[in-house]
PDB file of N, CA and C in Angstrom:
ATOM      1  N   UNK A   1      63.609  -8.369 -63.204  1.00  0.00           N
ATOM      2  CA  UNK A   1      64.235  -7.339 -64.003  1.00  0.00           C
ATOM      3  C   UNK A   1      65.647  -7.069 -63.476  1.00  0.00           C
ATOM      4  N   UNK A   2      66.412  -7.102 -64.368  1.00  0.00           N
ATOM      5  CA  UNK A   2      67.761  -6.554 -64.594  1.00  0.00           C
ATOM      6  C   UNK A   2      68.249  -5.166 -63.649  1.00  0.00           C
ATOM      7  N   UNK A   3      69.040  -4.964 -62.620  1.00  0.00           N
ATOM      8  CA  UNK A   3      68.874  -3.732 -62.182  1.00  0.00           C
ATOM      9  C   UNK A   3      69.695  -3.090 -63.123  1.00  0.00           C
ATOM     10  N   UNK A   4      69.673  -1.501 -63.939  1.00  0.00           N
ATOM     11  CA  UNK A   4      70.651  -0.764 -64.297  1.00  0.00           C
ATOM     12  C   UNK A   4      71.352  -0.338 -63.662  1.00  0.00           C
ATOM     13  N   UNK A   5      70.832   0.352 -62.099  1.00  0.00           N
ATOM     14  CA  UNK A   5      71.651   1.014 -61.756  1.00  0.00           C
ATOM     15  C   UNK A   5      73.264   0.246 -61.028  1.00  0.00           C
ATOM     16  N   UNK A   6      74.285   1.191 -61.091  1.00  0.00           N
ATOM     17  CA  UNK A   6      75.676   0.174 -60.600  1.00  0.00           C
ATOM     18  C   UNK A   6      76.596   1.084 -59.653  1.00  0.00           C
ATOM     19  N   UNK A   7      76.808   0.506 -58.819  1.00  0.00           N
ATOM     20  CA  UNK A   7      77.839   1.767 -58.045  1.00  0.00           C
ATOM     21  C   UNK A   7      79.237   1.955 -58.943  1.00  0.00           C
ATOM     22  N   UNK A   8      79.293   3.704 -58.493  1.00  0.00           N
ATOM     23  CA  UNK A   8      80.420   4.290 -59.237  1.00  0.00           C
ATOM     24  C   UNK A   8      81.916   3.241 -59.096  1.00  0.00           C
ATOM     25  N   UNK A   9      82.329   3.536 -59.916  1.00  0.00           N
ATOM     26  CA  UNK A   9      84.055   3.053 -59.709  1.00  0.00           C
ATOM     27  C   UNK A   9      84.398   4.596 -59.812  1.00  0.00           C
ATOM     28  N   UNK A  10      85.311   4.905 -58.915  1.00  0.00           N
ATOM     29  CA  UNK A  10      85.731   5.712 -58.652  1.00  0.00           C
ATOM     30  C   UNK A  10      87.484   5.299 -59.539  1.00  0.00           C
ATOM     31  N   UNK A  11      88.656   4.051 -58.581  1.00  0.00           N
ATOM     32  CA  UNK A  11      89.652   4.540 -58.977  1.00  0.00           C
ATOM     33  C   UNK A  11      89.987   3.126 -60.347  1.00  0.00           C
ATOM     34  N   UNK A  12      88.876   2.247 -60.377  1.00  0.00           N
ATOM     35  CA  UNK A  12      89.328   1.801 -61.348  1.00  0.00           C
ATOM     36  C   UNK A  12      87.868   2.120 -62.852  1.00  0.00           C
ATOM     37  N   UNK A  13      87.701   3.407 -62.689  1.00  0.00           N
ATOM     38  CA  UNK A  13      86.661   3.380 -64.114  1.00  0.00           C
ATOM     39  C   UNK A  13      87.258   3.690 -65.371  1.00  0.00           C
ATOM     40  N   UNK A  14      88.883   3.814 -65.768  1.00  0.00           N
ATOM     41  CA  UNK A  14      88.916   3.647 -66.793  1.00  0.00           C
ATOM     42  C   UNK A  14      89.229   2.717 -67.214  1.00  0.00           C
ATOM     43  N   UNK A  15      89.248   1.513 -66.654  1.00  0.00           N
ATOM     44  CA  UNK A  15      89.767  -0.055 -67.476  1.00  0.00           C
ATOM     45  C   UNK A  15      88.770  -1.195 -66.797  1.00  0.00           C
ATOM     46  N   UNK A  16      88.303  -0.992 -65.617  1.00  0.00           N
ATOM     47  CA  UNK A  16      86.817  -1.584 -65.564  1.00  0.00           C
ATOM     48  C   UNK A  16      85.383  -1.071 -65.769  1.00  0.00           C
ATOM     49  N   UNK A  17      84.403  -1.785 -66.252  1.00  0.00           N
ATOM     50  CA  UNK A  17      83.682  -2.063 -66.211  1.00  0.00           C
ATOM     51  C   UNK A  17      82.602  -2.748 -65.377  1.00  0.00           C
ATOM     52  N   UNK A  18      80.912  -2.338 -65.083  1.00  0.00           N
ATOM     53  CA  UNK A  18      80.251  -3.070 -64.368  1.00  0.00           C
ATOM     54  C   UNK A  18      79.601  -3.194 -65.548  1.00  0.00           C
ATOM     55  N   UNK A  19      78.543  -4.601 -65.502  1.00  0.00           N
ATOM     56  CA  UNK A  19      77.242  -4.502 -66.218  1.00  0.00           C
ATOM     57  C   UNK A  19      76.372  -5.143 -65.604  1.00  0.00           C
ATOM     58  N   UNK A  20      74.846  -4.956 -65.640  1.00  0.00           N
ATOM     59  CA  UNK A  20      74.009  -5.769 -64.946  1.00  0.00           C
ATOM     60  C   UNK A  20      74.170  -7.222 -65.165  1.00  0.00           C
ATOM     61  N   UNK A  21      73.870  -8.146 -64.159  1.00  0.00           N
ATOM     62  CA  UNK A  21      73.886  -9.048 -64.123  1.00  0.00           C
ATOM     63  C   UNK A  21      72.312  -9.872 -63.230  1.00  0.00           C
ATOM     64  N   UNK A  22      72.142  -9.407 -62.148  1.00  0.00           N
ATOM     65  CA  UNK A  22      70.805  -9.509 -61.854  1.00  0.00           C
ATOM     66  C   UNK A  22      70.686  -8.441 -60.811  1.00  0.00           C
ATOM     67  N   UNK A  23      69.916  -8.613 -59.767  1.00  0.00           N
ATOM     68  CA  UNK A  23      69.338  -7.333 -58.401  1.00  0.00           C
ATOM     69  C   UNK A  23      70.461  -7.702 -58.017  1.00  0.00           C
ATOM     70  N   UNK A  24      71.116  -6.343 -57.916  1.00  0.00           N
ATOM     71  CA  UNK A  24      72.306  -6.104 -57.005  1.00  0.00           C
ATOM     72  C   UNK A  24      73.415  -7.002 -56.919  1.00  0.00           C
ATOM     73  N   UNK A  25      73.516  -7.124 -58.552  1.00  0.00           N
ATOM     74  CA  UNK A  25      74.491  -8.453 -59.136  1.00  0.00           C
ATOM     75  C   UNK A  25      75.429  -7.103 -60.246  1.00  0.00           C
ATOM     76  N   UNK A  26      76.545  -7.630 -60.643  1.00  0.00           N
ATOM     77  CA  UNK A  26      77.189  -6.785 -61.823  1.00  0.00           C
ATOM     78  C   UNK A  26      78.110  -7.827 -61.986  1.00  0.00           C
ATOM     79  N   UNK A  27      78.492  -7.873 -63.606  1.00  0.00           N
ATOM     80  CA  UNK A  27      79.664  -8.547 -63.904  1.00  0.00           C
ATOM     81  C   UNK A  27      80.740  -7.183 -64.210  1.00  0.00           C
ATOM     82  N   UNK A  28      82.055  -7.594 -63.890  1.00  0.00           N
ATOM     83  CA  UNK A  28      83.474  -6.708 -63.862  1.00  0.00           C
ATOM     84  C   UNK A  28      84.126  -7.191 -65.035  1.00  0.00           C
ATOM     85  N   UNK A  29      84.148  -6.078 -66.060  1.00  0.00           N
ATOM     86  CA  UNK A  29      84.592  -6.754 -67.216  1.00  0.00           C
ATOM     87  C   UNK A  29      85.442  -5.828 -67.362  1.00  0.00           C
ATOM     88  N   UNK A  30      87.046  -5.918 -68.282  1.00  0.00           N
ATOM     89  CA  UNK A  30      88.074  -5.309 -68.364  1.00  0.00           C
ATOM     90  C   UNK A  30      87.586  -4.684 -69.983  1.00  0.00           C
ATOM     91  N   UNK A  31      88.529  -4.026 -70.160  1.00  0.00           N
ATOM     92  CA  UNK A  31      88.915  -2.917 -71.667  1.00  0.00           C
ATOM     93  C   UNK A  31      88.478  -3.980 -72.934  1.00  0.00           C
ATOM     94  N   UNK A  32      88.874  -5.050 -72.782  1.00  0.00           N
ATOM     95  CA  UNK A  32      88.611  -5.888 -73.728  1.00  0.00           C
ATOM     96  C   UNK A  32      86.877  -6.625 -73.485  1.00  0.00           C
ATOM     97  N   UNK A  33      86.580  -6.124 -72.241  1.00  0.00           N
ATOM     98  CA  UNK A  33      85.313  -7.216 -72.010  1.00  0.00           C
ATOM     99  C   UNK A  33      85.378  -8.239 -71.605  1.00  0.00           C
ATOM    100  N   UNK A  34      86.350  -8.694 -71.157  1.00  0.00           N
ATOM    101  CA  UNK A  34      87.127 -10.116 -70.337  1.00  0.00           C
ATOM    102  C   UNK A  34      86.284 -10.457 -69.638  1.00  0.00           C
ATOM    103  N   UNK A  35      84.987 -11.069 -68.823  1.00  0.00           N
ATOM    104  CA  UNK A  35      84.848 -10.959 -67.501  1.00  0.00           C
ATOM    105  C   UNK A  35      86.075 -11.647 -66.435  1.00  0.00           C
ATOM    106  N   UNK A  36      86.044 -10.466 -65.376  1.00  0.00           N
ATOM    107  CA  UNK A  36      87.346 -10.573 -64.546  1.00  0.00           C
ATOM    108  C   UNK A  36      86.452 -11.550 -63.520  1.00  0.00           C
ATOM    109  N   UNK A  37      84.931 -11.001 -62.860  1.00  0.00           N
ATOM    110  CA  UNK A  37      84.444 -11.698 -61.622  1.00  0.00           C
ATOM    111  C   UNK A  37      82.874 -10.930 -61.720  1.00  0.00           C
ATOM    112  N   UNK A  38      82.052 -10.647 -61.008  1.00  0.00           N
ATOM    113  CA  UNK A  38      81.601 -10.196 -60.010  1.00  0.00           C
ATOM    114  C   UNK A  38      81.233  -9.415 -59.268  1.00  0.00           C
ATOM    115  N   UNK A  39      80.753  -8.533 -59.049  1.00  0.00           N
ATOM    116  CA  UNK A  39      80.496  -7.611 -57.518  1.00  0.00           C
ATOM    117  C   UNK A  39      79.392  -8.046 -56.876  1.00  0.00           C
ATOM    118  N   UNK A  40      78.760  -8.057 -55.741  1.00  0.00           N
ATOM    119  CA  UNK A  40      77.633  -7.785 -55.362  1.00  0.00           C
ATOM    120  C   UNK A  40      77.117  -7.277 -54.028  1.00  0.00           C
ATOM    121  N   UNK A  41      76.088  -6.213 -54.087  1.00  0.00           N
ATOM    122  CA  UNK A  41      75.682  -5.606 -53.460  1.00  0.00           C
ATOM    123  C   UNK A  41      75.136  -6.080 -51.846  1.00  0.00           C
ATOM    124  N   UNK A  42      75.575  -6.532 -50.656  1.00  0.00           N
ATOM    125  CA  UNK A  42      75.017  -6.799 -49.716  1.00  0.00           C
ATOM    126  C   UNK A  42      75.219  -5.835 -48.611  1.00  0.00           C
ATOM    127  N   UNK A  43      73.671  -6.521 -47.443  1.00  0.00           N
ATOM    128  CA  UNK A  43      73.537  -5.371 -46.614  1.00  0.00           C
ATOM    129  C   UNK A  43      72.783  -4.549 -47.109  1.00  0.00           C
ATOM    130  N   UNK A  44      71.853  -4.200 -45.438  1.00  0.00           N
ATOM    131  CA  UNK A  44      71.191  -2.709 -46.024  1.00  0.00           C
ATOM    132  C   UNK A  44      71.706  -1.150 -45.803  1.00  0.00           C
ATOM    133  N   UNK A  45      70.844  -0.440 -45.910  1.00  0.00           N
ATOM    134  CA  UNK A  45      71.520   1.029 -45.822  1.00  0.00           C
ATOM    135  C   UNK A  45      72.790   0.858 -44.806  1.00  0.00           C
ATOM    136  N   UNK A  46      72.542   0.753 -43.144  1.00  0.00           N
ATOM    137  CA  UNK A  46      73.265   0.790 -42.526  1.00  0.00           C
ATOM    138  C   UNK A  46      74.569   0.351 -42.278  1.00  0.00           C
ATOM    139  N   UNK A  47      74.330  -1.186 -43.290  1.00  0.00           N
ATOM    140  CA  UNK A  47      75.567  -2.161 -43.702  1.00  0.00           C
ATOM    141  C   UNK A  47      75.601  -1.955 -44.933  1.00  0.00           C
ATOM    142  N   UNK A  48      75.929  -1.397 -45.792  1.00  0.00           N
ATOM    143  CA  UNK A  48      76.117  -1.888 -47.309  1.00  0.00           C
ATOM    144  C   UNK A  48      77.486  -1.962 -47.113  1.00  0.00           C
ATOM    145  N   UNK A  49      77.777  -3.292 -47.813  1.00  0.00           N
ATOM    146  CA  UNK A  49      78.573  -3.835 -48.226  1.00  0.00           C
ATOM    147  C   UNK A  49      79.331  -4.548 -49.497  1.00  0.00           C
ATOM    148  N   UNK A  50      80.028  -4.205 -50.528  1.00  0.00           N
ATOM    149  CA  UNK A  50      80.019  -4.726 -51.828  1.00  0.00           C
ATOM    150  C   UNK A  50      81.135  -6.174 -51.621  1.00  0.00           C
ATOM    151  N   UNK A  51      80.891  -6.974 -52.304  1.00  0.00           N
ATOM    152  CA  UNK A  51      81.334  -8.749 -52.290  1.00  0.00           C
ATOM    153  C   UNK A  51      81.934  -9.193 -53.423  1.00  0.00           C
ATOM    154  N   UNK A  52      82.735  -9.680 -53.660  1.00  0.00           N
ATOM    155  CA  UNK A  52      83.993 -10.008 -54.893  1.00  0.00           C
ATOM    156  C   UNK A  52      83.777 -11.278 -54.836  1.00  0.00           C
ATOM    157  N   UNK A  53      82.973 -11.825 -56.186  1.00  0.00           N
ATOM    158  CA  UNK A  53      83.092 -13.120 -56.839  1.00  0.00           C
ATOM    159  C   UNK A  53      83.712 -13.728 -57.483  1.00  0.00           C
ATOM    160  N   UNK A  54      83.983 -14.890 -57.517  1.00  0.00           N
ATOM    161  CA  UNK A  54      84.479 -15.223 -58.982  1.00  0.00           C
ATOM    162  C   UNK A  54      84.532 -16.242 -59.072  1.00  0.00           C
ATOM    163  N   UNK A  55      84.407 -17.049 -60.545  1.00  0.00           N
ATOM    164  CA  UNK A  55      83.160 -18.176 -61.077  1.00  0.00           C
ATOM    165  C   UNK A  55      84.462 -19.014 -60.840  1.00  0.00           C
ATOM    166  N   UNK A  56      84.391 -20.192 -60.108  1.00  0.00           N
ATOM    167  CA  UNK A  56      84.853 -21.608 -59.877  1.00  0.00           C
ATOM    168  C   UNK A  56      84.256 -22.892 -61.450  1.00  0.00           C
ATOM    169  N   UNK A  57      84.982 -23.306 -62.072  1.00  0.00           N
ATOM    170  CA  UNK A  57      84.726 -24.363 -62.604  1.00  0.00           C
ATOM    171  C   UNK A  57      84.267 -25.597 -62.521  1.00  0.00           C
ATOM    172  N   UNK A  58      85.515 -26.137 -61.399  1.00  0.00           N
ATOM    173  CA  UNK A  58      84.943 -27.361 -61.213  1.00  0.00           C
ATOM    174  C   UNK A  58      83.702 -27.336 -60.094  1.00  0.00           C
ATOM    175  N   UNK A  59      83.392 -26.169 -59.459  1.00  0.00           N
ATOM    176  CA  UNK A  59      81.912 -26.316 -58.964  1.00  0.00           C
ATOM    177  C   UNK A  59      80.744 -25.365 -59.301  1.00  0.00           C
ATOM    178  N   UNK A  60      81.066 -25.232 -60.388  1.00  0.00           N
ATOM    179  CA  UNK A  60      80.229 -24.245 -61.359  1.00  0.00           C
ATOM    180  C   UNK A  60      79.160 -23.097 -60.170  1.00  0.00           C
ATOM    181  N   UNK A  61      79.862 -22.455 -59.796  1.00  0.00           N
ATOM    182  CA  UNK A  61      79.200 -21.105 -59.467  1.00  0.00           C
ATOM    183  C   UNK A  61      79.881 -20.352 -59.002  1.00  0.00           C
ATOM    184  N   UNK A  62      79.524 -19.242 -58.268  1.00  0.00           N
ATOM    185  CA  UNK A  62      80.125 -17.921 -58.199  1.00  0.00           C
ATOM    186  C   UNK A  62      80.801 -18.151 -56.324  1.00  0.00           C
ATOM    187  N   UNK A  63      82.268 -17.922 -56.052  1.00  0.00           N
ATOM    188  CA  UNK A  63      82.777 -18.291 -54.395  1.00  0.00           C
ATOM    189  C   UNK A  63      83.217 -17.118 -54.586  1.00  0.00           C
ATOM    190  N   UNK A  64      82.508 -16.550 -53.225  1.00  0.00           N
ATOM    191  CA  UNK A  64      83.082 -15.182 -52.814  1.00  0.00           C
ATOM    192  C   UNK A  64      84.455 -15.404 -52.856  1.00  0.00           C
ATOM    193  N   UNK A  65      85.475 -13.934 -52.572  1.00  0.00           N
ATOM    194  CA  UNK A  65      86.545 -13.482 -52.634  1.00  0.00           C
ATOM    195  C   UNK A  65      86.773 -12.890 -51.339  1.00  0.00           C
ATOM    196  N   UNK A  66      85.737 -12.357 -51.214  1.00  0.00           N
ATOM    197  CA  UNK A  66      85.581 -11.122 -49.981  1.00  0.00           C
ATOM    198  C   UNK A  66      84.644 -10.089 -50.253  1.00  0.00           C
ATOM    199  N   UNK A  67      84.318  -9.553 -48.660  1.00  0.00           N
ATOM    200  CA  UNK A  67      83.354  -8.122 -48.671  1.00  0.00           C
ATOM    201  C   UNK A  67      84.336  -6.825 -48.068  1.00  0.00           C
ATOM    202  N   UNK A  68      83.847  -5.999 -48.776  1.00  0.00           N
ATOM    203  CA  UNK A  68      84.404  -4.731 -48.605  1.00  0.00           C
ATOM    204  C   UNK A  68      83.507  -3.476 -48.869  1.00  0.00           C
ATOM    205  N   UNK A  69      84.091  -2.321 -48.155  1.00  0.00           N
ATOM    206  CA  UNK A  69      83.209  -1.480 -48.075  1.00  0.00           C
ATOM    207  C   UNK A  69      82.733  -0.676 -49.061  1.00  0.00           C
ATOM    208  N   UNK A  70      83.468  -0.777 -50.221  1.00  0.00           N
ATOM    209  CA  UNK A  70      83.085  -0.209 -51.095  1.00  0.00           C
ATOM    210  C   UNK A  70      83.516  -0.828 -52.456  1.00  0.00           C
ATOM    211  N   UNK A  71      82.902  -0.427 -53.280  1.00  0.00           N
ATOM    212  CA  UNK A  71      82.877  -1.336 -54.428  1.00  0.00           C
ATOM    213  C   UNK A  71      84.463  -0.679 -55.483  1.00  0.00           C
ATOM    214  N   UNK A  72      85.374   0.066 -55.255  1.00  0.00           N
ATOM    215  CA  UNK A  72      86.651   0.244 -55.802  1.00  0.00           C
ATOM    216  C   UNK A  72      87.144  -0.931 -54.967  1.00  0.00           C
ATOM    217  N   UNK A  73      87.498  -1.239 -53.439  1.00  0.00           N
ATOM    218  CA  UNK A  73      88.115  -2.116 -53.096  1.00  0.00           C
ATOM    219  C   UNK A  73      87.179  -3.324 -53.388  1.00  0.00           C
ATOM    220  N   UNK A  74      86.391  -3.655 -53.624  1.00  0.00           N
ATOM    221  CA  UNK A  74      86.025  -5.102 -54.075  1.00  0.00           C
ATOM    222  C   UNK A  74      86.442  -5.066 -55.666  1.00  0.00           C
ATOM    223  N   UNK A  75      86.415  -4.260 -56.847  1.00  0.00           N
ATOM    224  CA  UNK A  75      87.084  -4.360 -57.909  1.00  0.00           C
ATOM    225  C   UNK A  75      88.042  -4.716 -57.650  1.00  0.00           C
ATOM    226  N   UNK A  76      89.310  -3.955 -57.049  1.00  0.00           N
ATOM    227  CA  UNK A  76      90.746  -3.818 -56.796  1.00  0.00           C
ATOM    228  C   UNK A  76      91.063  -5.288 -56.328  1.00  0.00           C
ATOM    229  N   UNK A  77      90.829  -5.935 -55.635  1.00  0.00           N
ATOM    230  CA  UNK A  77      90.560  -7.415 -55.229  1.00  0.00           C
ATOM    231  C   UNK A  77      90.587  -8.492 -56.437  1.00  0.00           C
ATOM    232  N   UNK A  78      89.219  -7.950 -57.277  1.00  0.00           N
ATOM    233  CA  UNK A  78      89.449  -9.073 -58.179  1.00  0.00           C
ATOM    234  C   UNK A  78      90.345  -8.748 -59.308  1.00  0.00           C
ATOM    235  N   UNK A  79      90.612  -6.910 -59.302  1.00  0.00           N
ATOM    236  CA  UNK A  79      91.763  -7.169 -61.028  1.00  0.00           C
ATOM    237  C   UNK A  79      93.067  -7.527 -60.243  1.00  0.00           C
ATOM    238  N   UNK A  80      93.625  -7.866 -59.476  1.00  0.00           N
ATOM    239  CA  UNK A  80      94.916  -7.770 -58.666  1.00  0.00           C
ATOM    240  C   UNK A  80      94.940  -9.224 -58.366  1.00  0.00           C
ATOM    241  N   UNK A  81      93.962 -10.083 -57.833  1.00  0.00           N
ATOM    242  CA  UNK A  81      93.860 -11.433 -57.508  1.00  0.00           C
ATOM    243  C   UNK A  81      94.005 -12.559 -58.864  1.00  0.00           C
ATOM    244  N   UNK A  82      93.693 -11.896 -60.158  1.00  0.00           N
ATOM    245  CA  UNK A  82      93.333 -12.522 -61.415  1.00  0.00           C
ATOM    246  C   UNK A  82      94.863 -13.215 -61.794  1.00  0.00           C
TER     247      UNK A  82
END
């Protein structure tokens, strides 16, 4: 099952978007629905850590970007890196 729940965006929630994607997966989609990348949730309580994806072509899957502590700077990463 699909998780609903998604951590807040705090400084980018009016032009991104999360949506489920799988457990502690979200796709980052812009105003238009673009997908930009990615987030995902790693680490437990003590470490949580959010992780900036984004889908490679010629090796068809998802290469981190980076982990960060919170999921505005892992957004901020991928709309700024795009």
């Amino acid at each position: 099952m699909i998780a609903t729940d998604h951590p807040a965006l705090h400084r980018q929630r009016r032009t991104m978007r999360l949506v489920g994607a799988g457990p502690h997966l979200w796709r980052v989609t812009d105003e238009a629905g673009r997908i930009i990348g990615h987030l995902q949730r790693i680490g437990g309580d003590a470490e949580l850590r959010y992780r900036a994806l984004r889908y490679h072509r010629a090796q068809a899957r998802l290469l981190p970007v980076g982990d960060f502590w919170t999921p505005d700077d892992a957004v901020a990463c991928l709309v700024n890196s795009a």
